[in-house]
Every structure is written in C-alpha cells, then in structure tokens.
N, C-alpha and C. Protein backbone atom coordinates (compact mmCIF):
# COMPACT_ATOMS: atom_id res chain seq x y z
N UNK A 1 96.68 97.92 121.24
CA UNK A 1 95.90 96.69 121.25
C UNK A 1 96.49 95.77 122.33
N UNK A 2 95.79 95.22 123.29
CA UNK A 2 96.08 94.64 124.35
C UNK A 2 96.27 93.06 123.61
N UNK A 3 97.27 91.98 124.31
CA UNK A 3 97.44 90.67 124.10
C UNK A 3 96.41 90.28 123.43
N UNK A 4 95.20 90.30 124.15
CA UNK A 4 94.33 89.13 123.84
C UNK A 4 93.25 89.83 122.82
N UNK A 5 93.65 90.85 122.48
CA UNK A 5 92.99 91.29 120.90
C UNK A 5 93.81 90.70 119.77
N UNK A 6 95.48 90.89 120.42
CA UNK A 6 95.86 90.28 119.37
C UNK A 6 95.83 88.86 119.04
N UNK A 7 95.63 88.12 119.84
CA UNK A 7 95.36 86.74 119.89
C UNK A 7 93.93 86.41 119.17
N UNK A 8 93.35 87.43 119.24
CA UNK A 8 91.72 86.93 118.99
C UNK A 8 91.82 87.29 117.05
N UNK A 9 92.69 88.57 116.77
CA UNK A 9 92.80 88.53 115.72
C UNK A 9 93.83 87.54 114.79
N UNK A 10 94.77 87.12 115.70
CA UNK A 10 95.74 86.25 114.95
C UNK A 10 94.75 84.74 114.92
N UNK A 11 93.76 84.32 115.40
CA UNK A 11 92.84 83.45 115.32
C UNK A 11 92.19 83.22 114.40
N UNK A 12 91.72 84.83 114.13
CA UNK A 12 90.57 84.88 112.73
C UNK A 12 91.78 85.19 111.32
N UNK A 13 92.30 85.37 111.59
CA UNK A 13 93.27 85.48 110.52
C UNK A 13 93.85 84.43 109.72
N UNK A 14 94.27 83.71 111.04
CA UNK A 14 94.72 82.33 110.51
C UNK A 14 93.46 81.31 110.43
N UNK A 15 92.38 81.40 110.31
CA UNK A 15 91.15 80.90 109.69
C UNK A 15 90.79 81.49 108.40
N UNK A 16 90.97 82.54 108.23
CA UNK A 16 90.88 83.25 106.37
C UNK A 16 91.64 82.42 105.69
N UNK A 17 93.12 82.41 106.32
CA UNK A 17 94.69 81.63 105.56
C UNK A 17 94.11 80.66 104.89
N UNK A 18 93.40 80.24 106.15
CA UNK A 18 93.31 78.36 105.88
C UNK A 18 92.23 78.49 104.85
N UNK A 19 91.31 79.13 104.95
CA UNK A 19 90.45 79.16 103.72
C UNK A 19 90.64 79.42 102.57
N UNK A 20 91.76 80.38 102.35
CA UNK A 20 92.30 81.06 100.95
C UNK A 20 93.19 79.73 100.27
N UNK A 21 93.86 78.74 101.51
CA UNK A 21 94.93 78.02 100.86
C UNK A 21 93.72 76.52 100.40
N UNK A 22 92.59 76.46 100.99
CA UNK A 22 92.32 75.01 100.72
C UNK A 22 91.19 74.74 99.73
N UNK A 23 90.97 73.79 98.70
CA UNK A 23 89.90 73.74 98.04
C UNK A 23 89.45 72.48 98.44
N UNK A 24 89.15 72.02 99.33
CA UNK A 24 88.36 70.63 100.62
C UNK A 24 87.49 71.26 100.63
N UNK A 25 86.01 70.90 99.79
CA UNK A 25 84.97 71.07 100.45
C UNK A 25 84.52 70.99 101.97
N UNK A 26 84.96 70.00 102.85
CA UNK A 26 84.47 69.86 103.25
C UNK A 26 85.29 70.42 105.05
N UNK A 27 86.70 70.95 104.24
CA UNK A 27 87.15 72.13 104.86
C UNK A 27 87.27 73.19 105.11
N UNK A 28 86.47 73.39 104.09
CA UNK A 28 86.17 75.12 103.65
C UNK A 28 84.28 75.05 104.56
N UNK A 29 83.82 73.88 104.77
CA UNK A 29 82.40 74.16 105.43
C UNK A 29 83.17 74.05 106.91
N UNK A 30 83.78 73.49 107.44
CA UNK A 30 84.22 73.40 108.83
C UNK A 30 84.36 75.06 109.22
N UNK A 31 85.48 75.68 108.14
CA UNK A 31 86.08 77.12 108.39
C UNK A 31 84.46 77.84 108.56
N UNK A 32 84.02 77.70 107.72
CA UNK A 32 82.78 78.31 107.55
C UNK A 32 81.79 78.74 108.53
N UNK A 33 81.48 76.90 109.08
CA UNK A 33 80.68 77.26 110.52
C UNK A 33 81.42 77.70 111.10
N UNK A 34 82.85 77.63 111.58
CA UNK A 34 83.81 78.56 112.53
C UNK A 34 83.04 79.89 112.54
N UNK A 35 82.81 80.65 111.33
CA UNK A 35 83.08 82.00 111.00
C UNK A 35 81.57 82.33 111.58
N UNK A 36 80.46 80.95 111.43
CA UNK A 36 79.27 81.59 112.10
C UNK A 36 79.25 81.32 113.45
N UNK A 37 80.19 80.85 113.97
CA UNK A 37 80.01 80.06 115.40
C UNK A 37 79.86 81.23 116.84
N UNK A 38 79.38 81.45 117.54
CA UNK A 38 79.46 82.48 118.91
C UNK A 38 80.85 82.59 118.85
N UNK A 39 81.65 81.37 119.14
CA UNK A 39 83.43 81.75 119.46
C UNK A 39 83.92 82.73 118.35
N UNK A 40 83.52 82.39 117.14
CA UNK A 40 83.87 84.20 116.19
C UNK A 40 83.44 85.39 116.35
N UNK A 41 82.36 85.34 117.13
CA UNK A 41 81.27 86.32 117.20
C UNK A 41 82.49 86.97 118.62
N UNK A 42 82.47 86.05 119.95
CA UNK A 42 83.65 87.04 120.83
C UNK A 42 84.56 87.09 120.58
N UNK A 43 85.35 86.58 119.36
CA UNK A 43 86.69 87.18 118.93
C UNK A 43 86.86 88.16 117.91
N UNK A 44 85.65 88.47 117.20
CA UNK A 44 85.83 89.37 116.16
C UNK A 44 84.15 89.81 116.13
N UNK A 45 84.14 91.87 115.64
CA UNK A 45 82.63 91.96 115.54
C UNK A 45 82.52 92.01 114.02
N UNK A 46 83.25 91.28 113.03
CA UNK A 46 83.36 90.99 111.62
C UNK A 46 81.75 90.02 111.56
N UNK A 47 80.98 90.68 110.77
CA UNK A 47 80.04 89.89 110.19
C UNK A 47 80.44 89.25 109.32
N UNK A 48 79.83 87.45 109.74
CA UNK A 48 80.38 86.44 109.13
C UNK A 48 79.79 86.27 107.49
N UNK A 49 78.84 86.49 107.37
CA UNK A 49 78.80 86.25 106.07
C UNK A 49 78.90 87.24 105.36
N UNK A 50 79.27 88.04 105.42
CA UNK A 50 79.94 89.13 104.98
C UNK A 50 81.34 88.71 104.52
N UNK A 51 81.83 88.46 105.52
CA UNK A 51 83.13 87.83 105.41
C UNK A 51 82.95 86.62 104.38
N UNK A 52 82.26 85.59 104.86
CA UNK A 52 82.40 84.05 104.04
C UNK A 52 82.11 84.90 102.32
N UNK A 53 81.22 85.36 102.09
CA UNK A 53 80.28 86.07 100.67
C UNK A 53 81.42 86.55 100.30
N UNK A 54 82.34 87.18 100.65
CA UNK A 54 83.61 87.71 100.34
C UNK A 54 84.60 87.25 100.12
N UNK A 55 85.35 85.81 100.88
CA UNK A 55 86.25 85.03 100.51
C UNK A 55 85.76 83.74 99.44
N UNK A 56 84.42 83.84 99.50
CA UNK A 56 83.68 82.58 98.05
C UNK A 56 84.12 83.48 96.95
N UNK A 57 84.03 85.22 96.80
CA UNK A 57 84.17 85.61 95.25
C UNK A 57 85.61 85.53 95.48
N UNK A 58 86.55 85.68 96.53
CA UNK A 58 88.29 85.43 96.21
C UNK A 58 88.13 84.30 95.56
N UNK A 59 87.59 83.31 95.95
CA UNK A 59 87.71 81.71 95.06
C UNK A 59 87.19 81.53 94.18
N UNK A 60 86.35 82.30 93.23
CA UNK A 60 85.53 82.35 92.26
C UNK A 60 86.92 83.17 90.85
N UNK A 61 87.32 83.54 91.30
CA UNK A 61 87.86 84.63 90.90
C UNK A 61 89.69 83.55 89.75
C-alpha cells in the first residue's frame, strides 16, 4: 500500500473513531455528511451508507 492509501485510510478511520466515541447529535450528522461527501468517495470505495446503516446499529446496540 503506497503512502497516500495509507493516509486516505487513516482518514476514514479516524472518522468511524470519532463516530463510535461521540453521542452529539449534531456531530455524528457532520461525520455523516463526511461519509456521503465526494472527498470520501476519493478516499475510500466504502459505500457510505452502508457504512453509516452499520455504525447506527453499533450505537443501537
């Protein structure tokens, strides 16, 4: 994995973190649009709501 994969994944990663650690509504919608934003889309080919649908049942849980 070249630098800037790893950079692109240490990005989205540390945007999950932040989501797993915070119950701020209105930080958890910021992370959120992140996850739908184009800039996620060229750092990761992770479908976002896939992803978001997935870290709402971690918090449900």
């Amino acid at each position: 994995m070249n630098p800037y994969e790893e950079l692109a994944n240490a990005i989205v990663l540390q945007a999950v973190k932040d989501y797993r650690l915070t119950d701020d509504e209105a930080e958890l919608a910021e992370i959120e649009r992140f996850f739908r934003s184009g800039w996620f889309g060229v750092l990761s080919k992770v479908d976002p709501e896939y992803l978001i649908r997935n870290l709402r049942k971690e918090k449900s849980k």
